[in-house]
C-alpha atoms as a PDB file:
ATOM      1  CA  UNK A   1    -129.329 160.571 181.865  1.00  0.00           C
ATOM      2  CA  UNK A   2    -130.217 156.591 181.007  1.00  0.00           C
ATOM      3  CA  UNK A   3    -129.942 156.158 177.788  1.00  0.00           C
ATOM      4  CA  UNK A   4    -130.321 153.220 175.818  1.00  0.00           C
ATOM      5  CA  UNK A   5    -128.682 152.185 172.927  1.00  0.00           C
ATOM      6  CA  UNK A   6    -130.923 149.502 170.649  1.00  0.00           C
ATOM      7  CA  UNK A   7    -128.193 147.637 168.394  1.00  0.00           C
ATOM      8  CA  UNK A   8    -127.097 144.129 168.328  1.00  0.00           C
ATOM      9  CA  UNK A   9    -123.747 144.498 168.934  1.00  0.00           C
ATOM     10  CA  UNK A  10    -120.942 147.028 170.536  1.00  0.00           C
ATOM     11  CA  UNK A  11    -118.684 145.492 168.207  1.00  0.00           C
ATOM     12  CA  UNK A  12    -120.346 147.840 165.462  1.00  0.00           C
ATOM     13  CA  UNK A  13    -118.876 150.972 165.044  1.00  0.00           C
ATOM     14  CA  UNK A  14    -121.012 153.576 165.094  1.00  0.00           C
ATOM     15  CA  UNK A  15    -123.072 151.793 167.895  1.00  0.00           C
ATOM     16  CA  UNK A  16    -119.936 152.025 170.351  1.00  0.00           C
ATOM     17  CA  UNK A  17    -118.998 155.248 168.554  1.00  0.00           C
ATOM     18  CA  UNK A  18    -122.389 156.765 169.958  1.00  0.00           C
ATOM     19  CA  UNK A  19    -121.982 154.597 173.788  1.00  0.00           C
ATOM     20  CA  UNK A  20    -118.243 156.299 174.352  1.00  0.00           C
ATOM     21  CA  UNK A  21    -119.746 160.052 173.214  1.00  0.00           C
ATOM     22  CA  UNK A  22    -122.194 158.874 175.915  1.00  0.00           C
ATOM     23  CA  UNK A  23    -120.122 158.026 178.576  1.00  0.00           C
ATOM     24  CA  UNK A  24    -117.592 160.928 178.053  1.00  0.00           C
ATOM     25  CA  UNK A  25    -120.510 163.448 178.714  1.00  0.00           C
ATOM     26  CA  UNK A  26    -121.474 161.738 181.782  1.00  0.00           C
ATOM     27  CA  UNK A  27    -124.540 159.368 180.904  1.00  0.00           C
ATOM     28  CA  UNK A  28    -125.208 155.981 181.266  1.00  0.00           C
ATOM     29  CA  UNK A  29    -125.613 154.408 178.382  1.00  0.00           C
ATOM     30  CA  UNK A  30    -126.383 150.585 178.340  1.00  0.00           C
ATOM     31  CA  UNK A  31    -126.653 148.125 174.899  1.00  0.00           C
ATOM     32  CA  UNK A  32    -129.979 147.289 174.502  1.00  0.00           C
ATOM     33  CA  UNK A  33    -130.167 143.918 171.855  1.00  0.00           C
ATOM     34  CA  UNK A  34    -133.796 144.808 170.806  1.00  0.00           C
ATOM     35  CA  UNK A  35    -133.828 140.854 169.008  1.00  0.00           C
ATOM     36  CA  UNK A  36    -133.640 139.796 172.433  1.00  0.00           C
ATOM     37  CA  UNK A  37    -136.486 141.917 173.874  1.00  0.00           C
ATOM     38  CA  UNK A  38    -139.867 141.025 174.276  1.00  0.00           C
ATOM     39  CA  UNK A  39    -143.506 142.835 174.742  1.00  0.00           C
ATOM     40  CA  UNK A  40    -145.933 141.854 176.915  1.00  0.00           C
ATOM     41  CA  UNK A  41    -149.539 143.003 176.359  1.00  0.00           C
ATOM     42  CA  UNK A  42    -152.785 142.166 178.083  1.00  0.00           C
ATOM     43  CA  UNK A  43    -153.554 142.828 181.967  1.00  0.00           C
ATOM     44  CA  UNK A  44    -152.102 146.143 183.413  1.00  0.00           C
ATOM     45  CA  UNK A  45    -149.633 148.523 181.283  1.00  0.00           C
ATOM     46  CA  UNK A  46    -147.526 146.418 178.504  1.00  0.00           C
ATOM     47  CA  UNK A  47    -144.161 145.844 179.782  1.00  0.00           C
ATOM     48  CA  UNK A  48    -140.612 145.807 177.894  1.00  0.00           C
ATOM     49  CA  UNK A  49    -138.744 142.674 178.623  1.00  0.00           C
ATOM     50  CA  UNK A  50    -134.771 142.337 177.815  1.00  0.00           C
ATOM     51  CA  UNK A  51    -134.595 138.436 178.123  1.00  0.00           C
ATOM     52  CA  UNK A  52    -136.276 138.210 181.540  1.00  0.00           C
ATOM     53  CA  UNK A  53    -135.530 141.519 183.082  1.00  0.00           C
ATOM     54  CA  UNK A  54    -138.432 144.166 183.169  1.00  0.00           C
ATOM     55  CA  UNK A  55    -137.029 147.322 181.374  1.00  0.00           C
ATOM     56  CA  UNK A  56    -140.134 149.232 181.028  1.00  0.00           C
ATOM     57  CA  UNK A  57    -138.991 152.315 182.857  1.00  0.00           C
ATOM     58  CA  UNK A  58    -135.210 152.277 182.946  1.00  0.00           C
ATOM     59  CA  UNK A  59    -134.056 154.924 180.730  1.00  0.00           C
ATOM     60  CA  UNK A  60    -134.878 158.792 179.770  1.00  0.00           C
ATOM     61  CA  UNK A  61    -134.454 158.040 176.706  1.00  0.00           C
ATOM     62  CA  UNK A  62    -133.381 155.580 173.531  1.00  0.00           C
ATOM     63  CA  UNK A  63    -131.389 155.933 170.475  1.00  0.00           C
ATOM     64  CA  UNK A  64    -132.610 152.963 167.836  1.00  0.00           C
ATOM     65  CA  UNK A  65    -130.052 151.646 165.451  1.00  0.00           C
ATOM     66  CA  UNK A  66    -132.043 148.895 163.947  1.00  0.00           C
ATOM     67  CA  UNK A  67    -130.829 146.115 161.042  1.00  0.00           C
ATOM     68  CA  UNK A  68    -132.666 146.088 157.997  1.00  0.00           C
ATOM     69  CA  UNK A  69    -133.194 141.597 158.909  1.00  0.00           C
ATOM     70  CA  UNK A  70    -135.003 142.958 161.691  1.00  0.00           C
ATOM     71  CA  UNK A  71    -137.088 146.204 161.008  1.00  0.00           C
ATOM     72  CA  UNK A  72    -140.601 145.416 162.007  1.00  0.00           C
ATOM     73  CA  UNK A  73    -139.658 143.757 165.567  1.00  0.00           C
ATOM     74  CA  UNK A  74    -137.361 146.772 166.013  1.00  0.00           C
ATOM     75  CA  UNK A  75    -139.936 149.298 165.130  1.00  0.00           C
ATOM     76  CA  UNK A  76    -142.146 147.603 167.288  1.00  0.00           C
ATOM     77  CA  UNK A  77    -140.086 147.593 169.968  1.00  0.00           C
ATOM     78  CA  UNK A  78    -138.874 151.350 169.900  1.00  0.00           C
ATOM     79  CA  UNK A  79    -142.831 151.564 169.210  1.00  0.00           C
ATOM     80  CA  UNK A  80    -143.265 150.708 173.522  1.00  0.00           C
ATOM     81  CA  UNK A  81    -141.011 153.002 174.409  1.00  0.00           C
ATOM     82  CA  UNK A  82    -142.616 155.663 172.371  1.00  0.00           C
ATOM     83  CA  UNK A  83    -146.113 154.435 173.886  1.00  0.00           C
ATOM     84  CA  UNK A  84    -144.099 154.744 177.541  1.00  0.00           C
ATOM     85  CA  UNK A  85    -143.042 158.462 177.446  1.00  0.00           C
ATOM     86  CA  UNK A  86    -139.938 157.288 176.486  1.00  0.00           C
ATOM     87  CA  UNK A  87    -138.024 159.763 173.800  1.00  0.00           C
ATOM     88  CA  UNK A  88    -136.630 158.009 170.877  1.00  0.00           C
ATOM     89  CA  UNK A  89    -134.587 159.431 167.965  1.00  0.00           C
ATOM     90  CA  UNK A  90    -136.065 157.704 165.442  1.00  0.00           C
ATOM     91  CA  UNK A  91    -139.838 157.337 165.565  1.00  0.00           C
ATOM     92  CA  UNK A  92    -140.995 153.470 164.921  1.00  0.00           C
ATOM     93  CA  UNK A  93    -143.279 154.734 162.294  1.00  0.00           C
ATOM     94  CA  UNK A  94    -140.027 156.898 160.387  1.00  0.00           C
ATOM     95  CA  UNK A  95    -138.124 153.576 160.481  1.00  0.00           C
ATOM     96  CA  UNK A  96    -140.364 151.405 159.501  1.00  0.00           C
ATOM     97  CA  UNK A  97    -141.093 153.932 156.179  1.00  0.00           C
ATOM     98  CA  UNK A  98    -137.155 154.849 155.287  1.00  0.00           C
ATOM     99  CA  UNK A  99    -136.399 151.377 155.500  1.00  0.00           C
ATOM    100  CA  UNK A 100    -139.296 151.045 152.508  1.00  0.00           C
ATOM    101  CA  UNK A 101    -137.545 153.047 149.883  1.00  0.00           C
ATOM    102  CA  UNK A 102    -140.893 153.405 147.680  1.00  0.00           C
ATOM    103  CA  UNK A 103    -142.791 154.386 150.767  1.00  0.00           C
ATOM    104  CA  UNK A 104    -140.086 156.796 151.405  1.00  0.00           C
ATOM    105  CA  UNK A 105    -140.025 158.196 147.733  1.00  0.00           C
ATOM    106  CA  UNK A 106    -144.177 158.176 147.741  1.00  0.00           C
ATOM    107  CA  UNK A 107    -143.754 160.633 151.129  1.00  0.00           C
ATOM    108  CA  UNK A 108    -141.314 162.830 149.176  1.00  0.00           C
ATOM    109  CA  UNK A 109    -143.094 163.184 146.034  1.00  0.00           C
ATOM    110  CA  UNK A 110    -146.178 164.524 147.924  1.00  0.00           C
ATOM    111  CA  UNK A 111    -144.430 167.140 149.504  1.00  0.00           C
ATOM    112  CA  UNK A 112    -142.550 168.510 146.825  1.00  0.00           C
ATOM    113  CA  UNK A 113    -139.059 167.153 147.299  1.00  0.00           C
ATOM    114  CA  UNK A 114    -137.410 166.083 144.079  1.00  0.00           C
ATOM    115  CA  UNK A 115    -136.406 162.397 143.258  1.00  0.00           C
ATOM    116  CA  UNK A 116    -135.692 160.764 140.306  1.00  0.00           C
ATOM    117  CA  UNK A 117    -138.179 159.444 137.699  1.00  0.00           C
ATOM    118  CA  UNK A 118    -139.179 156.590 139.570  1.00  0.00           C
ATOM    119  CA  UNK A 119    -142.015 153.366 138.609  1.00  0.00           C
ATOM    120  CA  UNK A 120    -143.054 150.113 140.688  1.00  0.00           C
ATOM    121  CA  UNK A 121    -145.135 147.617 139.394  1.00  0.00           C
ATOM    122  CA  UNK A 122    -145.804 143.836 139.981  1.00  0.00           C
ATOM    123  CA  UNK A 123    -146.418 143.471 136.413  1.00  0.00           C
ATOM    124  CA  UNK A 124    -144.699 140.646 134.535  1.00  0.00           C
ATOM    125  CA  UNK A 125    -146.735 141.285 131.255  1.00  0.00           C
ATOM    126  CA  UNK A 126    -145.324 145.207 130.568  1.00  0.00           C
ATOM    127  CA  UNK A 127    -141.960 145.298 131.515  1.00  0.00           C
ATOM    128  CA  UNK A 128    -140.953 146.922 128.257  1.00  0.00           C
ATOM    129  CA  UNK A 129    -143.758 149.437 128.368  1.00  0.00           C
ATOM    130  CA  UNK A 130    -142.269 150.183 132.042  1.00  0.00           C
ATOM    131  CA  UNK A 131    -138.792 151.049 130.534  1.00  0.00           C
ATOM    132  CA  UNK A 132    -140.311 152.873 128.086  1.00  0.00           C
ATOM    133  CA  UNK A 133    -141.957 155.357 130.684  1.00  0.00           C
ATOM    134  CA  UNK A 134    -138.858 155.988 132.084  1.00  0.00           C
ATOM    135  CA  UNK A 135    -137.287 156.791 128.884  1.00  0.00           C
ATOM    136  CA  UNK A 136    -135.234 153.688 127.785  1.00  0.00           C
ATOM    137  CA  UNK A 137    -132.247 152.194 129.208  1.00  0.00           C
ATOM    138  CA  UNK A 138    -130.415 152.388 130.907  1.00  0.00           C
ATOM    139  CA  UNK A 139    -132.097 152.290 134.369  1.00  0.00           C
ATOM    140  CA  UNK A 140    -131.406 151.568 137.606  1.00  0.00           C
ATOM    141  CA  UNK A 141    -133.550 148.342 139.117  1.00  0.00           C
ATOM    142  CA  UNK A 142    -133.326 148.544 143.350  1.00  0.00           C
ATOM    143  CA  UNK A 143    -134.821 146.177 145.905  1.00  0.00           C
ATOM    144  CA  UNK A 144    -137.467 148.046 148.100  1.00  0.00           C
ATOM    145  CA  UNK A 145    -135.490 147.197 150.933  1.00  0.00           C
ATOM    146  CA  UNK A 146    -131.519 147.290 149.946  1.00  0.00           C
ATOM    147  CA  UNK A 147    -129.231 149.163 152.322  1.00  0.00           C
ATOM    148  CA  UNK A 148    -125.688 150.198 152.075  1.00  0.00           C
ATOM    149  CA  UNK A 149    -125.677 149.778 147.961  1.00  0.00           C
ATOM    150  CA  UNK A 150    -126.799 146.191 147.785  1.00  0.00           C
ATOM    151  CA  UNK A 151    -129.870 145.458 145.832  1.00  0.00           C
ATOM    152  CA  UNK A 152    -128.850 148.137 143.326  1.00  0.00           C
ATOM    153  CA  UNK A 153    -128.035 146.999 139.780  1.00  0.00           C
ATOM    154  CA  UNK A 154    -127.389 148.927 137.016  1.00  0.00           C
ATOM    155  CA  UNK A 155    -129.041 147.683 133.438  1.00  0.00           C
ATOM    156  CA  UNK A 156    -127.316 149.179 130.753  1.00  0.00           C
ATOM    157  CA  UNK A 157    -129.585 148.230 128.096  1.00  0.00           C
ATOM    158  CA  UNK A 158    -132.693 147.084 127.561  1.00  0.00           C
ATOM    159  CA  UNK A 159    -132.134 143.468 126.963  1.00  0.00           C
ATOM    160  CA  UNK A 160    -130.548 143.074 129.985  1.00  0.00           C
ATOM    161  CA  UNK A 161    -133.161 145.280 131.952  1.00  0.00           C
ATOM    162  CA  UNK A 162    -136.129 142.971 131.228  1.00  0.00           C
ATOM    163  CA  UNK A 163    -134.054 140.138 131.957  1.00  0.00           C
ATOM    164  CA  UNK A 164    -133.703 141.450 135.407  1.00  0.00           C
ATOM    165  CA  UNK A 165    -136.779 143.017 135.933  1.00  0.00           C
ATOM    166  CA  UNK A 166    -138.421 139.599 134.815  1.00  0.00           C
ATOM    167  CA  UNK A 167    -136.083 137.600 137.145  1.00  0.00           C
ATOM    168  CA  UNK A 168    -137.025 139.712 140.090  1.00  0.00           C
ATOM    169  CA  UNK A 169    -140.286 139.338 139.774  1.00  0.00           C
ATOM    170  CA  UNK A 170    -140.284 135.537 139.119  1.00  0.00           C
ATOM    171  CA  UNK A 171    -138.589 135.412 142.452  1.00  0.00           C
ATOM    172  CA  UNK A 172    -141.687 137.076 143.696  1.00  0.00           C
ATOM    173  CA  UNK A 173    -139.343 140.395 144.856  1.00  0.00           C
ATOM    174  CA  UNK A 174    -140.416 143.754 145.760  1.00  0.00           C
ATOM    175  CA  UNK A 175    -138.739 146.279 142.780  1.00  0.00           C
ATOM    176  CA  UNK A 176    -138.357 149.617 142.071  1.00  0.00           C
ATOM    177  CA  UNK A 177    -137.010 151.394 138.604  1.00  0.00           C
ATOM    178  CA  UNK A 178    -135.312 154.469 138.208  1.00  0.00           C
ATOM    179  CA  UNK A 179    -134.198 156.510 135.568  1.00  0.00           C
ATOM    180  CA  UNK A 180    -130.289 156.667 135.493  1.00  0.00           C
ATOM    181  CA  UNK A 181    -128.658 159.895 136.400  1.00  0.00           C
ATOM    182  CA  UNK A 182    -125.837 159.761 134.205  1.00  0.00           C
ATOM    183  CA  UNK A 183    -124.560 163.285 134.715  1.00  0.00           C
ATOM    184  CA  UNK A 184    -124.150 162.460 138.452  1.00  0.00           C
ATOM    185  CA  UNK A 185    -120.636 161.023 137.439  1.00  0.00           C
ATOM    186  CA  UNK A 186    -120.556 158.101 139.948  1.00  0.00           C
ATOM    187  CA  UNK A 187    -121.121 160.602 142.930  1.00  0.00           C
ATOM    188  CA  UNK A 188    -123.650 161.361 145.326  1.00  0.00           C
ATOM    189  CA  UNK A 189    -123.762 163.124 148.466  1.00  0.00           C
ATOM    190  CA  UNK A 190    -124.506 162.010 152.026  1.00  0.00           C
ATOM    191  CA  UNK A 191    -125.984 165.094 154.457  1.00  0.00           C
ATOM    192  CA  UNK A 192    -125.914 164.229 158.053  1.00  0.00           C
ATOM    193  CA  UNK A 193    -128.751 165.486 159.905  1.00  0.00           C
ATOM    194  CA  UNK A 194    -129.632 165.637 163.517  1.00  0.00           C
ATOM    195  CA  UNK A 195    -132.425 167.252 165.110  1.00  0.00           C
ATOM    196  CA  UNK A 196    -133.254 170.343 162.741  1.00  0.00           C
ATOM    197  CA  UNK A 197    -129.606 171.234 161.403  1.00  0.00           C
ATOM    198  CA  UNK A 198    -126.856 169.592 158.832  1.00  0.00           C
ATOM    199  CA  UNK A 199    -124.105 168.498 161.206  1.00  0.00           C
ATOM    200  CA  UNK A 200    -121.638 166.898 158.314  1.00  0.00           C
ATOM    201  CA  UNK A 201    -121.866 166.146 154.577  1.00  0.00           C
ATOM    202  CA  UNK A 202    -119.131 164.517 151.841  1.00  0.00           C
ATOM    203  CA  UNK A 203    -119.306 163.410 148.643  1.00  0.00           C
ATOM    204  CA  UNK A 204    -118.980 159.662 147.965  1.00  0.00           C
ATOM    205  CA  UNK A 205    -117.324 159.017 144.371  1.00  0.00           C
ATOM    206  CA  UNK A 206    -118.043 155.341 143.216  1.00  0.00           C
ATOM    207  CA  UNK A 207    -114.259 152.908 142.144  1.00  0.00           C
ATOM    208  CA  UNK A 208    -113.039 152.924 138.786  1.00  0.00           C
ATOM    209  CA  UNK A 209    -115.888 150.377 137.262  1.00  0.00           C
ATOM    210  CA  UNK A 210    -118.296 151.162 139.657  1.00  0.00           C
ATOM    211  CA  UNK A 211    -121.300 153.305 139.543  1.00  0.00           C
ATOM    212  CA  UNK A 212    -122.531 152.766 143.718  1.00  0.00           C
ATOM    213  CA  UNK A 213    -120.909 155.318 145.669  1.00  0.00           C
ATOM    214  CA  UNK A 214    -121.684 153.966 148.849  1.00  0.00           C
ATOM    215  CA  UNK A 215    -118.345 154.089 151.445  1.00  0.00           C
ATOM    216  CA  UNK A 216    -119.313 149.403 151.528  1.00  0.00           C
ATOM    217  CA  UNK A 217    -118.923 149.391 148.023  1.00  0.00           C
ATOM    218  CA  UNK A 218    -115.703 150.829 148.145  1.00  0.00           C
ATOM    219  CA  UNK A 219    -116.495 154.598 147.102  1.00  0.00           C
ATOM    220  CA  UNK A 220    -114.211 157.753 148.232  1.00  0.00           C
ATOM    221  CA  UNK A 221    -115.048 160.399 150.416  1.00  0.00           C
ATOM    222  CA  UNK A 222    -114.719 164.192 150.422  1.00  0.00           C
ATOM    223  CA  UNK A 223    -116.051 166.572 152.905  1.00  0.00           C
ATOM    224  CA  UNK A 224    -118.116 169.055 151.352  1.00  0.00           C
ATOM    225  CA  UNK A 225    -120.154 172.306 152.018  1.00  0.00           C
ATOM    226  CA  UNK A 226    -123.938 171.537 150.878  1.00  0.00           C
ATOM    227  CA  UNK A 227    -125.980 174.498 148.707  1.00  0.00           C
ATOM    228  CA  UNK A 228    -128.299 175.590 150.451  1.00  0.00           C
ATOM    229  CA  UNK A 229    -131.221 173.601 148.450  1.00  0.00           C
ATOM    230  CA  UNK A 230    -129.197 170.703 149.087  1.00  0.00           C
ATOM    231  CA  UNK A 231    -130.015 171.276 153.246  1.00  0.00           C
ATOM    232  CA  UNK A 232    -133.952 172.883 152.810  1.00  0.00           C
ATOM    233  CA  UNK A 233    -134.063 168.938 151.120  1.00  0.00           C
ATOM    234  CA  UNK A 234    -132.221 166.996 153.869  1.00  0.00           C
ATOM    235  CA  UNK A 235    -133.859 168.612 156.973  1.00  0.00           C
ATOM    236  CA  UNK A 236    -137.159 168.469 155.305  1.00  0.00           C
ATOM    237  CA  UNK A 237    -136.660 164.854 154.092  1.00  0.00           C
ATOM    238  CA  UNK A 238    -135.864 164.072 158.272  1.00  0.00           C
ATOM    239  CA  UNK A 239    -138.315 165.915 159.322  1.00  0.00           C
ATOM    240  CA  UNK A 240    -141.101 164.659 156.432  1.00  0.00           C
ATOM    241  CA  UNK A 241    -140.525 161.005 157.906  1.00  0.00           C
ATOM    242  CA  UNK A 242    -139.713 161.846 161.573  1.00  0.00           C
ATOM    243  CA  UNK A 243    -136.253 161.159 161.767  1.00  0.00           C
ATOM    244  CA  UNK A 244    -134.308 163.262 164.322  1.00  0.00           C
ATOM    245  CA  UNK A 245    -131.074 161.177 163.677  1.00  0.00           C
ATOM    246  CA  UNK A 246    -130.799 160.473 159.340  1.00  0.00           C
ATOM    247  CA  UNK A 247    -128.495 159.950 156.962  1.00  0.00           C
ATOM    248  CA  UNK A 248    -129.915 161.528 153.471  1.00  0.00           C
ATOM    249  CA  UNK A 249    -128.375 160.741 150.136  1.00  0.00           C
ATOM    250  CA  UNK A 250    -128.406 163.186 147.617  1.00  0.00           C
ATOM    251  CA  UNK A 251    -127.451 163.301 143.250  1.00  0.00           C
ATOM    252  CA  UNK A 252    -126.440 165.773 141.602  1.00  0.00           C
ATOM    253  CA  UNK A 253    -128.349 166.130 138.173  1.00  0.00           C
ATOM    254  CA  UNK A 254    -128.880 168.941 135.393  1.00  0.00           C
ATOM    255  CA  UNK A 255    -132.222 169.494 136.945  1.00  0.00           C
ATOM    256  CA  UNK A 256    -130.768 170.179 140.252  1.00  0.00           C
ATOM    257  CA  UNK A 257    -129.998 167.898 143.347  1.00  0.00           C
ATOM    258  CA  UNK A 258    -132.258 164.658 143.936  1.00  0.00           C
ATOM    259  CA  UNK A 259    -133.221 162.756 146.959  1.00  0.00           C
ATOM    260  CA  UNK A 260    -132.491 158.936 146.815  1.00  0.00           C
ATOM    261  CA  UNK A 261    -132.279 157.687 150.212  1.00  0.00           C
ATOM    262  CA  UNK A 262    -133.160 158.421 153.577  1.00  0.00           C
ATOM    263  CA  UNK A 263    -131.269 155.843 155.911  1.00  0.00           C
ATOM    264  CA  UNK A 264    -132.394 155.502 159.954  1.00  0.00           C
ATOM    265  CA  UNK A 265    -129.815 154.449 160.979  1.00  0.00           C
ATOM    266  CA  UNK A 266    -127.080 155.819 158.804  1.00  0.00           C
ATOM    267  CA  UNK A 267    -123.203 154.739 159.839  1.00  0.00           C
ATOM    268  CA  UNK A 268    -120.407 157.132 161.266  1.00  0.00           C
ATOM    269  CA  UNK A 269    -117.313 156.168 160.448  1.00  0.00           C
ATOM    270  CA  UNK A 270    -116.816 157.120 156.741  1.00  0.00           C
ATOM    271  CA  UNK A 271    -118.675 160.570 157.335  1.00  0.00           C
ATOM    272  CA  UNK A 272    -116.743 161.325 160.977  1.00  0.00           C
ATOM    273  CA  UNK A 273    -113.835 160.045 159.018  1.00  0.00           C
ATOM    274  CA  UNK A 274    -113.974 162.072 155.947  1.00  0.00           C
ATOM    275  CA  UNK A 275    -115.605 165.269 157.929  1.00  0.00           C
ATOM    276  CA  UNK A 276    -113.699 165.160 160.798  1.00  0.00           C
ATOM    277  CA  UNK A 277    -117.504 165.771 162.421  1.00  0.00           C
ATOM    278  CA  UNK A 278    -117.508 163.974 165.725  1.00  0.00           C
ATOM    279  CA  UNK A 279    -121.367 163.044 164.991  1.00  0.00           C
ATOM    280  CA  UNK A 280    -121.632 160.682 167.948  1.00  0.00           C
ATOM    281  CA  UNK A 281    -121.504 164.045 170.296  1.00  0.00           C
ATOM    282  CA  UNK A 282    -123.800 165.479 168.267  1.00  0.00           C
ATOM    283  CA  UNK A 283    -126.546 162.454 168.852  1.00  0.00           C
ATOM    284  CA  UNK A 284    -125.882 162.754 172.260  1.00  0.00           C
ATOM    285  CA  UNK A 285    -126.409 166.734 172.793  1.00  0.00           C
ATOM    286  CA  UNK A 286    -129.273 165.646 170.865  1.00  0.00           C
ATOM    287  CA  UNK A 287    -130.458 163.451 173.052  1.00  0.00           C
ATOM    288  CA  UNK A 288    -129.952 165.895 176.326  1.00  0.00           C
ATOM    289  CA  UNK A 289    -132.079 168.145 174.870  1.00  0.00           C
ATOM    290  CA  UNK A 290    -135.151 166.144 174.261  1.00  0.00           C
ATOM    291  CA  UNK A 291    -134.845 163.205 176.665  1.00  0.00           C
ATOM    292  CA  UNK A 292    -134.260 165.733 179.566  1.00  0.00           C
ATOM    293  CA  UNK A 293    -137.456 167.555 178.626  1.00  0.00           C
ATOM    294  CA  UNK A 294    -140.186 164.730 177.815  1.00  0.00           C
ATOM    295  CA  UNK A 295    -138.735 163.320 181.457  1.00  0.00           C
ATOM    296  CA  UNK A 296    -139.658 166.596 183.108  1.00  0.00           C
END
């Protein structure tokens, strides 16, 4: 098979993780900077340009791994390929959504899938009254678009709370608030899904001082055997936004495990590291199966 591999930069792990699974199963695999790819529209069939070469038709099939700087001309971009016959892991539409963590929480809630008490709001005038809904402090106040725990603040009380809440909306930011799952100890749990079945999972435990567990904030790992409510929630949360590559982030609470996060393009090396899961090969059998067939 062609495959090709959207990401800015081999130098990325999980990006050349996925090109050497690739190449040891026989495929060519090329690095496709989608930054540096353009679209034409308007007489004939729109074309995909990389720089000034016409890549249109070149591959069965692409896997996205697009930056969160980036999203829209990403999605847009794995959006042709779609619009070619071209299989893609990720749908542009799924990306464009997880990367949007209300969106993504708004999708969830609809179908059933727990999440934390969650509000948004644009309103300067009732930030107490929004604390209030959620219970009192302390909360948890996230940018719409954070990734990889930044963007994520924990307000302890409610002093502090409106003082951020206020600040971020000054600054004319895009907020959400959550209630804070204190029982989850620091922890959550990443479940690695690809196509329709759990490949890997661990448990990320936050540093001494720290309440993000994310592996970039400096956070442990442990591989762990999900419950089975723990996968019905990360295949359905993949499939729900049309991801067939996703990285879903789970907490553990007294009411049962809830979904935070759905990440497109969720990273390798802590969970292939921790699991001892080689993921990449999993992607790529992924890939065979699906790219081979919508080719045919």
């Amino acid at each position: 098979m062609d495959i090709g591999l959207l990401s800015v930069s081999l130098n990325v792990y999980s990006t050349k993780r996925i090109a050497e699974e690739a190449e040891k199963l026989g495929h060519y695999i090329e690095l496709i900077d989608h930054t540096k790819c353009s679209v034409k529209l308007g007489s004939g069939k729109p074309q995909i340009y990389l720089r000034d070469e016409n890549i249109t038709n070149e591959f069965d099939a692409v896997i996205p791994r697009i930056g969160t700087k980036v999203t829209r001309h990403g999605a847009a971009i794995v959006k042709q390929f779609e619009m070619n016959g071209i299989f893609s892991t990720a749908r542009s539409l799924a990306i464009t959504r997880a990367r949007n963590k209300v969106r993504t929480l708004q999708i969830m809630a609809r179908k059933g899938i727990p999440i934390p008490e969650t509000l948004f709001s644009i309103n300067p005038d009732n930030i107490e009254e929004q604390i209030k809904i959620l219970g009192g402090a302390p909360v948890i106040i996230k940018l719409q678009e954070g990734t990889q725990g930044l963007g994520v603040i924990l307000a302890e009380s409610k002093k502090s709370a409106k003082s951020i809440i206020d600040t971020f909306y000054k600054m004319d930011t895009s907020i959400l608030i959550q209630k804070f799952i204190e029982e989850a100890n620091g922890e959550d749990i990443r479940i690695f899904v690809v196509g329709n079945k759990v490949v890997a999972s661990m448990k990320r435990t936050s540093e001494p001082g720290e309440f993000r567990a994310n592996v970039h904030r400096g956070g442990e790992t442990l591989a762990i055997t999900p419950t089975d409510k723990e996968k019905y929630i990360a295949l359905n949360a993949a499939k729900y936004l049309g991801l067939g590559v996703a990285g879903v982030d789970l907490l553990r609470s007294k009411k049962g495990p809830l979904l935070i996060e759905v990440n497109a393009s969720p990273g390798l090396k802590g969970i292939e590291k921790a699991t001892e899961v080689n993921i990449a090969k999993e992607i790529i059998h992924f890939v065979e199966k699906n790219g081979r067939r919508r080719r045919k």
